[in-house]
C-alpha atoms as a PDB file:
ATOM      1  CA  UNK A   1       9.799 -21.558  11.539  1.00  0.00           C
ATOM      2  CA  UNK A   2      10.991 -23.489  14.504  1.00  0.00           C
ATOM      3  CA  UNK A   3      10.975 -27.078  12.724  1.00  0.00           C
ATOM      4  CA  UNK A   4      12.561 -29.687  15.268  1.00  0.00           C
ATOM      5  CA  UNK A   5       8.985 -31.188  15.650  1.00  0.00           C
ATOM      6  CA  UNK A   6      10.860 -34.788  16.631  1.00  0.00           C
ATOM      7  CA  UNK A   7      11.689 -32.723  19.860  1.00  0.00           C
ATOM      8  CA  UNK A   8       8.539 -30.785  19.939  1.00  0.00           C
ATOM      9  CA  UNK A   9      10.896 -27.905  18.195  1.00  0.00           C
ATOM     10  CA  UNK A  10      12.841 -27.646  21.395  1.00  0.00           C
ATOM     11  CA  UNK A  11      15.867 -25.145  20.675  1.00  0.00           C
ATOM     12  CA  UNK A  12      19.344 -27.184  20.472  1.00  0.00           C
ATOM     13  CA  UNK A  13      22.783 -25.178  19.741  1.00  0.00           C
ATOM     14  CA  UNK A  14      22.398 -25.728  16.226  1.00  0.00           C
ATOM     15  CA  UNK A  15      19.023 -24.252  16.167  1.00  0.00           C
ATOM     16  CA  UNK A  16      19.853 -21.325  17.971  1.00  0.00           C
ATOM     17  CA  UNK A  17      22.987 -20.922  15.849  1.00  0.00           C
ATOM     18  CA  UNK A  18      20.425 -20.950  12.947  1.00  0.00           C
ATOM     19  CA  UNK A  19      17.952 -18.301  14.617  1.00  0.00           C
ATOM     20  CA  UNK A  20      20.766 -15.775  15.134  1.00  0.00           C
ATOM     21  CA  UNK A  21      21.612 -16.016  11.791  1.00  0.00           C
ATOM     22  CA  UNK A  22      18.213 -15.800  10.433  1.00  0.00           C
ATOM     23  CA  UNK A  23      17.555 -12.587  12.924  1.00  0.00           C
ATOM     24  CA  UNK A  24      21.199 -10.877  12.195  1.00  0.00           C
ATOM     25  CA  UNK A  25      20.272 -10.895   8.561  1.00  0.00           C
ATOM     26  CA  UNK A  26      16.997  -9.163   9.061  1.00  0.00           C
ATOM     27  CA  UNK A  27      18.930  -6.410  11.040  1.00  0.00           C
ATOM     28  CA  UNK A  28      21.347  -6.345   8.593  1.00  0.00           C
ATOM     29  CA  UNK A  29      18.956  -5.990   5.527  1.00  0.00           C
ATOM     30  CA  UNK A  30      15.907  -4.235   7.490  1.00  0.00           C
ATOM     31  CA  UNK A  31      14.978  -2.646   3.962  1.00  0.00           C
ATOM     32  CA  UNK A  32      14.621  -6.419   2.651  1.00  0.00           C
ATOM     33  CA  UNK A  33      11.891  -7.019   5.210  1.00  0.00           C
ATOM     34  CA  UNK A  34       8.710  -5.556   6.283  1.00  0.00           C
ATOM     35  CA  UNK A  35       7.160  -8.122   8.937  1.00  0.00           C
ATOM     36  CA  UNK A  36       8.304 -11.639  10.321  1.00  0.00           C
ATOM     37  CA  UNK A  37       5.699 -14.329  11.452  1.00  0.00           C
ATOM     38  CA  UNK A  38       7.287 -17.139  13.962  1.00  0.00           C
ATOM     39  CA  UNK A  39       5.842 -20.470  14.666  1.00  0.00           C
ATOM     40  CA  UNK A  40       6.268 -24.380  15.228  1.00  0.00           C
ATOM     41  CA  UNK A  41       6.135 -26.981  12.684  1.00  0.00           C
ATOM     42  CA  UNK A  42       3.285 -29.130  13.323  1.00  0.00           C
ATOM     43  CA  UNK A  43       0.080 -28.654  15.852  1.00  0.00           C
ATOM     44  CA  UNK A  44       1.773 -30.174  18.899  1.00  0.00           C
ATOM     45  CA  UNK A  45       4.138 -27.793  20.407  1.00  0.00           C
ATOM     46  CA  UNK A  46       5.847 -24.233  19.511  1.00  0.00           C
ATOM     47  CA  UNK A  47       9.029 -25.145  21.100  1.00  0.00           C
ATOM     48  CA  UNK A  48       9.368 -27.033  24.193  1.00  0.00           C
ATOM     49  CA  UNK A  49      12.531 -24.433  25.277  1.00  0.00           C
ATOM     50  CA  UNK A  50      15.890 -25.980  25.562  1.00  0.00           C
ATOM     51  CA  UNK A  51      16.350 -29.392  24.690  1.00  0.00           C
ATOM     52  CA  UNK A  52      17.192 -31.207  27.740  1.00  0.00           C
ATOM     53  CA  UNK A  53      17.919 -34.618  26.049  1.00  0.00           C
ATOM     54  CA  UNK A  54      21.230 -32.293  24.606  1.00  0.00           C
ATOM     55  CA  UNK A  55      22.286 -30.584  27.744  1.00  0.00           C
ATOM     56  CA  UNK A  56      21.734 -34.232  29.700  1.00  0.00           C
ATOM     57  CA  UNK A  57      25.262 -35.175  31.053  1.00  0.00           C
ATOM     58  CA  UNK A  58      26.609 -31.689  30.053  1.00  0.00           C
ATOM     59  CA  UNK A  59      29.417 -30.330  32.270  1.00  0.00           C
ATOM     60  CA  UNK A  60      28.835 -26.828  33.938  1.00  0.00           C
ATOM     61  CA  UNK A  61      31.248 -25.256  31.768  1.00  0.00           C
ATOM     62  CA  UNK A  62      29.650 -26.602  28.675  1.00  0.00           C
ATOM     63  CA  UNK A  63      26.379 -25.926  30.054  1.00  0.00           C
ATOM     64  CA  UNK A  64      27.110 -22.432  30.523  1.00  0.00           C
ATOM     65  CA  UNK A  65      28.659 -22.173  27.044  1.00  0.00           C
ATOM     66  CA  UNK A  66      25.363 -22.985  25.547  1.00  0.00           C
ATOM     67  CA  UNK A  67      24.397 -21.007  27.474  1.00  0.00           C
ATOM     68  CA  UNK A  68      25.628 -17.809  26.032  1.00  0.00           C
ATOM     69  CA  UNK A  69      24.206 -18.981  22.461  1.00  0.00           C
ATOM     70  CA  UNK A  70      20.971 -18.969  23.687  1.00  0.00           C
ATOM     71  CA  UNK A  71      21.763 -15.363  25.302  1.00  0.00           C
ATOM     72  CA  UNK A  72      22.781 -14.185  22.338  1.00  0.00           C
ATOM     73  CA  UNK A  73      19.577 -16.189  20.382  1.00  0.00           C
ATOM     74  CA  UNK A  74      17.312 -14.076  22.377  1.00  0.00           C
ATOM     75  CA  UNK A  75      18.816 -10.974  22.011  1.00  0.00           C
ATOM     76  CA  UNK A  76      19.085 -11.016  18.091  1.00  0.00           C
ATOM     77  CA  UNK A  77      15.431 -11.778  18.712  1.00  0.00           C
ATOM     78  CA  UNK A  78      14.622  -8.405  20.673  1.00  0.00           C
ATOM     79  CA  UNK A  79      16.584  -6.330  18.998  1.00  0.00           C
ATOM     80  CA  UNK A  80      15.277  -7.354  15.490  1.00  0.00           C
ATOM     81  CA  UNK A  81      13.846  -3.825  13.894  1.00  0.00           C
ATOM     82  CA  UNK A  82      11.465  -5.868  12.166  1.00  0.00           C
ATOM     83  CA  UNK A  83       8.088  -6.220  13.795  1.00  0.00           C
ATOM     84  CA  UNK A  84       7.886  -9.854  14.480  1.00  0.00           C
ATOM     85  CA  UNK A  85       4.505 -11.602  15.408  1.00  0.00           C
ATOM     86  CA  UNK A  86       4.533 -15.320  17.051  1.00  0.00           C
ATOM     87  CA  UNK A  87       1.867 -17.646  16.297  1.00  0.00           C
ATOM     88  CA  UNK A  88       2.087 -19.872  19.082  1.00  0.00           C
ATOM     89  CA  UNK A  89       0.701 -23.368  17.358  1.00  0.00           C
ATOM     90  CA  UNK A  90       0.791 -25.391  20.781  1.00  0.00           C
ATOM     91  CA  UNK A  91       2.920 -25.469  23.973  1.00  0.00           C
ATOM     92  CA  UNK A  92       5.217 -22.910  24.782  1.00  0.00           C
ATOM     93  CA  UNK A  93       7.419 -24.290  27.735  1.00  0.00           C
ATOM     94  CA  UNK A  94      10.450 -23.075  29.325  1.00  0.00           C
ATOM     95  CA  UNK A  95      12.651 -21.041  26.442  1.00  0.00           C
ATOM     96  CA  UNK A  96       9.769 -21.568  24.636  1.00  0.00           C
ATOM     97  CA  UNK A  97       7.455 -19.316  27.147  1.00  0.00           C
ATOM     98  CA  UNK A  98      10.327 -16.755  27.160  1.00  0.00           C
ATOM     99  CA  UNK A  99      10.561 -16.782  23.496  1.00  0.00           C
ATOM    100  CA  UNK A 100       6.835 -15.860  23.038  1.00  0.00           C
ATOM    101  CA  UNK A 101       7.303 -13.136  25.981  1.00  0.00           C
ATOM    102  CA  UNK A 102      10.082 -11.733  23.918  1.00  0.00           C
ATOM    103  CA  UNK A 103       7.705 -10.949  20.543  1.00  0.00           C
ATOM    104  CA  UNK A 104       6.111  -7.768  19.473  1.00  0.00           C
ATOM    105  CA  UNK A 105       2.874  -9.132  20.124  1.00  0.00           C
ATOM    106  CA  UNK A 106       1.007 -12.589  19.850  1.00  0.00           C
ATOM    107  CA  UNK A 107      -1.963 -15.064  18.390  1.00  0.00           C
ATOM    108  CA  UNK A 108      -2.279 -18.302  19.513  1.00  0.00           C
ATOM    109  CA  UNK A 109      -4.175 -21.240  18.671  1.00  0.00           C
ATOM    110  CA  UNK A 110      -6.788 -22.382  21.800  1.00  0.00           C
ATOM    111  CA  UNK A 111      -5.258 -25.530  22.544  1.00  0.00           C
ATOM    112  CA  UNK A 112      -1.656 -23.975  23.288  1.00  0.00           C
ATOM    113  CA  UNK A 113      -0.705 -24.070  26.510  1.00  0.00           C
ATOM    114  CA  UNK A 114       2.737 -22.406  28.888  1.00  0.00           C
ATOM    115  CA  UNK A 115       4.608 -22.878  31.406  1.00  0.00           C
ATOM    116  CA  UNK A 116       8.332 -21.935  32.846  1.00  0.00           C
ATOM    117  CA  UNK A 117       9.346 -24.702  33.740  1.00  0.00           C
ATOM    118  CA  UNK A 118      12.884 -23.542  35.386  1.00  0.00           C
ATOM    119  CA  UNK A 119      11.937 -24.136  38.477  1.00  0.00           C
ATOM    120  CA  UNK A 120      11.783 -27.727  38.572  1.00  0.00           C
ATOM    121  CA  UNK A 121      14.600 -28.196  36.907  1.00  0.00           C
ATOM    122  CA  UNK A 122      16.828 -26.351  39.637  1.00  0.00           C
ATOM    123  CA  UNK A 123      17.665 -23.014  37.298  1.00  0.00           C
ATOM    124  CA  UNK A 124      15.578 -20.183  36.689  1.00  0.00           C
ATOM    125  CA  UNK A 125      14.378 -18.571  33.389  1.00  0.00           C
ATOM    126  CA  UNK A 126      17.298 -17.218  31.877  1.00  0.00           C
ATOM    127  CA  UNK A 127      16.466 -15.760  28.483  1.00  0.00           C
ATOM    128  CA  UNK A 128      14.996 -12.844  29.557  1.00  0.00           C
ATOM    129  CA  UNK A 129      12.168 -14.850  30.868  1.00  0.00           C
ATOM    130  CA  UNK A 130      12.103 -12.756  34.498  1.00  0.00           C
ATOM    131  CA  UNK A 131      12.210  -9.673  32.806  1.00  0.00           C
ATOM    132  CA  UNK A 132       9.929  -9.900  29.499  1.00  0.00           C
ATOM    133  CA  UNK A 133       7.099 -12.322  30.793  1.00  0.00           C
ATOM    134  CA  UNK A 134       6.850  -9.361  33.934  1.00  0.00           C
ATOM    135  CA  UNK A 135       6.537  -6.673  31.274  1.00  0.00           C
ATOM    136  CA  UNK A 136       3.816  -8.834  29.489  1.00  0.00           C
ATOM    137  CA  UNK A 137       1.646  -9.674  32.239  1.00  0.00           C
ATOM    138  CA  UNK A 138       2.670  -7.611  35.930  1.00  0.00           C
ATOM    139  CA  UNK A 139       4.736  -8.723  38.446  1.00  0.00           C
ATOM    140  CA  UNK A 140       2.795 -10.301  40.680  1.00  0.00           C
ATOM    141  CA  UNK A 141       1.460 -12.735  38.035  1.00  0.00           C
ATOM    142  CA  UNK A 142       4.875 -13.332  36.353  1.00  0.00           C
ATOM    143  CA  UNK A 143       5.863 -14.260  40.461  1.00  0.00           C
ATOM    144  CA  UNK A 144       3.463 -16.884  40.465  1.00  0.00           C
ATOM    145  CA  UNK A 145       3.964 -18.320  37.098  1.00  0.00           C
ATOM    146  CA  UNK A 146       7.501 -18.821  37.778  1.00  0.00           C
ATOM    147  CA  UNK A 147       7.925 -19.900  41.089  1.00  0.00           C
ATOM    148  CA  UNK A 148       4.839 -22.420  40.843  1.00  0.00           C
ATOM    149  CA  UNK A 149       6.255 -23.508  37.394  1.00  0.00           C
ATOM    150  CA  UNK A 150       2.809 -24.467  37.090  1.00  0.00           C
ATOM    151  CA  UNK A 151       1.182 -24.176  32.952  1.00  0.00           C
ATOM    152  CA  UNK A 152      -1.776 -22.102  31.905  1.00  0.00           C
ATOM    153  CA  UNK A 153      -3.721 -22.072  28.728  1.00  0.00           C
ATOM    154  CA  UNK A 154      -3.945 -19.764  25.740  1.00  0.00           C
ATOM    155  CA  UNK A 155      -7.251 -17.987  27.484  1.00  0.00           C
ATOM    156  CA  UNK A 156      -5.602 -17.045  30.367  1.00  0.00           C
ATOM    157  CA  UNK A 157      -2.814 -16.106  28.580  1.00  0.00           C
ATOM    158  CA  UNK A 158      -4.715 -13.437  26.543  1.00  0.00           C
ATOM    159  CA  UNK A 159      -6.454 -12.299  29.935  1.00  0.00           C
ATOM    160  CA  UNK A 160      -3.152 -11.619  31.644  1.00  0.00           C
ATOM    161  CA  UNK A 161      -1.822 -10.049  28.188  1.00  0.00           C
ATOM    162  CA  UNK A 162       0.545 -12.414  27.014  1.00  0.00           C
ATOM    163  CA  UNK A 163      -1.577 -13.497  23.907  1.00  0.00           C
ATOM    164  CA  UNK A 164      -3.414 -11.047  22.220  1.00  0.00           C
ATOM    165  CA  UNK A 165      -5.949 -13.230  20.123  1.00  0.00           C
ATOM    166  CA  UNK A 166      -7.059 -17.120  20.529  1.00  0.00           C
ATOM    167  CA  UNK A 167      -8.173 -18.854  17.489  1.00  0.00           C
ATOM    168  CA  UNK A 168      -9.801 -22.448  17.139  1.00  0.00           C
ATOM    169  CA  UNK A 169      -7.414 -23.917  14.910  1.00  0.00           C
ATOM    170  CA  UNK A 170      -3.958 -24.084  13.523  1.00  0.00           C
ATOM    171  CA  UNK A 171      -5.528 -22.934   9.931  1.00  0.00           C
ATOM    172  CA  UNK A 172      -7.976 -19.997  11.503  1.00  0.00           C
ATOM    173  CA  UNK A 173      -4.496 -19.204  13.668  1.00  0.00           C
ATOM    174  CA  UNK A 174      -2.603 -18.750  10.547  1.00  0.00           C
ATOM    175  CA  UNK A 175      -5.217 -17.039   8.535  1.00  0.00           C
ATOM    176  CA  UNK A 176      -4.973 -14.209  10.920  1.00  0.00           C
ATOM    177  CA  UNK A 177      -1.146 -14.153  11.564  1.00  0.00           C
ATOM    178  CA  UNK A 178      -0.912 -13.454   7.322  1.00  0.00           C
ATOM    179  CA  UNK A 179      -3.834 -10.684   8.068  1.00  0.00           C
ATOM    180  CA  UNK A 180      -2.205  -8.764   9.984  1.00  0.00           C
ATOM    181  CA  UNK A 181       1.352  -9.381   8.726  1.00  0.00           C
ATOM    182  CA  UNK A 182      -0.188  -7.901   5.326  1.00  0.00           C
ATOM    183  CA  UNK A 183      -2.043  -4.950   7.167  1.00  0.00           C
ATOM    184  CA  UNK A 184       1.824  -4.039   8.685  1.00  0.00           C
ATOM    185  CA  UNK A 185       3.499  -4.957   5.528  1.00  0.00           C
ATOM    186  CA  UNK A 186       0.880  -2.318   3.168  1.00  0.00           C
ATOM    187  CA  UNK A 187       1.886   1.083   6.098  1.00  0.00           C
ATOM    188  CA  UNK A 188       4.894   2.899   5.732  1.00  0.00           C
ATOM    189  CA  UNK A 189       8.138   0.365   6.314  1.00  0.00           C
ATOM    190  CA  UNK A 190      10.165   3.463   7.943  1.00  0.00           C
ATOM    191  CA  UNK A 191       7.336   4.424  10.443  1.00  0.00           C
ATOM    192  CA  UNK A 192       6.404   1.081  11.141  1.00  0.00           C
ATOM    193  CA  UNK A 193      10.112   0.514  12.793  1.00  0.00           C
ATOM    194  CA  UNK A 194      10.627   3.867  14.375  1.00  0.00           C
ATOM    195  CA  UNK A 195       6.393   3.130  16.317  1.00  0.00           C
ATOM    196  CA  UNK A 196       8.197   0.043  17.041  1.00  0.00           C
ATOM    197  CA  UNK A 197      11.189   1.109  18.283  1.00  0.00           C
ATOM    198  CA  UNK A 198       9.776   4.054  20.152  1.00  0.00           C
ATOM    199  CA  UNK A 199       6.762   1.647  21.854  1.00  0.00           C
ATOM    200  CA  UNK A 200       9.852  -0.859  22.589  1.00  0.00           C
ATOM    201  CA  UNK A 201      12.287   1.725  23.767  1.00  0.00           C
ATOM    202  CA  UNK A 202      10.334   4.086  25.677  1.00  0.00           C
ATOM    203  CA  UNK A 203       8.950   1.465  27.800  1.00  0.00           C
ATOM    204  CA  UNK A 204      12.597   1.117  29.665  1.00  0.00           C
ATOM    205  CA  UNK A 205      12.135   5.167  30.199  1.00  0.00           C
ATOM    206  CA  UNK A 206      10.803   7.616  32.247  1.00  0.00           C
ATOM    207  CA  UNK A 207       7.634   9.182  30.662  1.00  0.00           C
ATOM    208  CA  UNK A 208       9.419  12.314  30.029  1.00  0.00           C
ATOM    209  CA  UNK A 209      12.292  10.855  28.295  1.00  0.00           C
ATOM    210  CA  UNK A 210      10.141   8.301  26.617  1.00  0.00           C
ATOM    211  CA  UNK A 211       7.950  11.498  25.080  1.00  0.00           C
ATOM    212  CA  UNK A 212      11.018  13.240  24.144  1.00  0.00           C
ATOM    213  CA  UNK A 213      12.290  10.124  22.765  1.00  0.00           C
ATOM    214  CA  UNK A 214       8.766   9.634  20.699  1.00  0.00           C
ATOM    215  CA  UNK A 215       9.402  12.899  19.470  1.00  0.00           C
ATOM    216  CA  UNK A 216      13.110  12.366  17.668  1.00  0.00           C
ATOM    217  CA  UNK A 217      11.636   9.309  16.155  1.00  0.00           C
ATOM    218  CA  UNK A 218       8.948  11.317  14.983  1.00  0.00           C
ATOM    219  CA  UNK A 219      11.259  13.776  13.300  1.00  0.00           C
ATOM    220  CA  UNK A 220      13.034  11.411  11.742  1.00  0.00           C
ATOM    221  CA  UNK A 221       9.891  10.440   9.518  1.00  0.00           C
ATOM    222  CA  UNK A 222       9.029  14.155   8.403  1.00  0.00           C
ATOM    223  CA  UNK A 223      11.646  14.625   5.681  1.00  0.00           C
ATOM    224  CA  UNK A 224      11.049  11.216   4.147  1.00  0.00           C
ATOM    225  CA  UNK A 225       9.171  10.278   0.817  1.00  0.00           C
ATOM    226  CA  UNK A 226       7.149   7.977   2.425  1.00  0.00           C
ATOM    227  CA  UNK A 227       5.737  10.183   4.281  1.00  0.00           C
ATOM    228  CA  UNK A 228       5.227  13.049   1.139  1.00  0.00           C
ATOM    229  CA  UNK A 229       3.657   9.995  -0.398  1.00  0.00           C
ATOM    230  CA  UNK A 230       0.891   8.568   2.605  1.00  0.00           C
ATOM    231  CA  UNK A 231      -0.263  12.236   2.603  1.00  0.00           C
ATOM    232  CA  UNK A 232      -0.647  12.828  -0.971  1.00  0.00           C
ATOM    233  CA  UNK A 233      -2.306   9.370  -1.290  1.00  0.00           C
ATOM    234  CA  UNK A 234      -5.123   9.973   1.229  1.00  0.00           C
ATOM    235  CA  UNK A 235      -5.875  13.280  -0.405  1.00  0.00           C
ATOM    236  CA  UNK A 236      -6.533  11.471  -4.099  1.00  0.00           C
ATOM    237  CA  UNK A 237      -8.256   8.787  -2.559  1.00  0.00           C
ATOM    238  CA  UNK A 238      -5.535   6.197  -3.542  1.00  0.00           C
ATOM    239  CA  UNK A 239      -3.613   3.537  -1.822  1.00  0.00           C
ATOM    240  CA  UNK A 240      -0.381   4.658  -0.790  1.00  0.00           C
ATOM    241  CA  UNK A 241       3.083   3.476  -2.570  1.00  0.00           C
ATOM    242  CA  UNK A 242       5.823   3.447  -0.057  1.00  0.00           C
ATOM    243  CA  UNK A 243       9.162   2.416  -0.881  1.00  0.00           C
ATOM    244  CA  UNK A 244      10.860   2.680   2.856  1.00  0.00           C
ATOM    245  CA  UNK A 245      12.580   6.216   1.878  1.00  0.00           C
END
């Protein structure tokens, strides 16, 4: 949980220090972890991006030595091989759009609203923020969110495909984060990371070498007991045991 809700739960050094840790033990430990769920403490905001009351006064040097934290943040972040859902619990500005745009996929509550922000401030999104939010929702969209730096709300973003449920409340938005963090967490732990990584992967590939790519991942999942153990479940009509082997 992002839980600087004093600051709207706007990401300081520390707490990107903290998110790289929490992130570079779930890579570390992948077999520890089936699903993560990310939000913001409180109803107000998800995380305002970078706090800007921190970096006011900062010297470019400093600046741009924060800077690489929060490059590094964002990376343990996509790179986790644990599926990781957001439930975005109120604005998502700045960092805080790119952080959303940098999940496996997203439910927000319908009073949460985005922007990037960058713009305005003189900088541009630099997270990841020009590459992920264009992968989310097209080009020409991502073109005019950034450059007009101007917000939209949670209904647009599930029409343009950066949310892909709005709920009515914090407690309804919750409800169905658990859902389907328990629907991922019952299927097979192993095949659940290799669809993810292969989804994930093969979009930065040609469709030939993304196929070919699906393929090895596929392979990998034949010889394993999880996979003895779905098949044998379905045919006595039992819920499958896997234990990630």
């Amino acid at each position: 949980m992002l839980d600087r809700p004093e600051s709207s739960n706007a990401f300081n050094t520390q707490m990107a220090y903290d998110l790289i840790d929490v992130f570079d033990q779930i890579s570390l430990n992948p077999d520890q972890y089936r699903v993560v769920m990310l939000t913001g403490r409180g109803d107000k905001a998800f995380c305002a991006g970078g706090d800007l009351k921190e970096r006011n006064g900062m010297s470019d040097s400093a600046w741009q030595q924060q800077h690489l934290v929060f490059e590094r943040m964002i990376r343990s972040v996509i790179d986790c091989p644990v599926p990781i859902i957001g439930a975005v619990n109120g604005a998502a500005y700045g960092g805080g759009c790119e952080l959303v745009a940098a999940l496996d996929f997203v439910y927000a509550v319908e009073h949460a609203k985005f922007a990037q922000t960058e713009t305005r401030l003189g900088i541009i999104p630099g997270i990841g923020g020009t590459q992920t939010l264009a992968r989310a929702i097209g080009e020409r969209r991502a073109m005019e969110v950034i450059l007009s730096a101007k917000p939209f709300n949670a209904a647009e973003a599930q029409q343009w495909g950066l949310v892909n449920s709005v709920y009515p409340s914090n407690e309804a938005l919750q409800q169905a984060v658990i859902a389907v963090a328990q629907s991922i967490a019952a299927n097979a732990p192993l095949a659940v990371r290799q669809a993810r990584q292969s989804i994930h992967r093969g979009l930065q590939m040609s469709l030939s070498d993304a196929m070919a790519f699906e393929v090895e991942a596929y392979n990998r999942l034949v010889s394993t007991a999880d996979r003895q153990e779905g098949v044998l479940a379905f045919n006595e009509k039992r819920s499958p045991e896997f234990t990630g082997k």
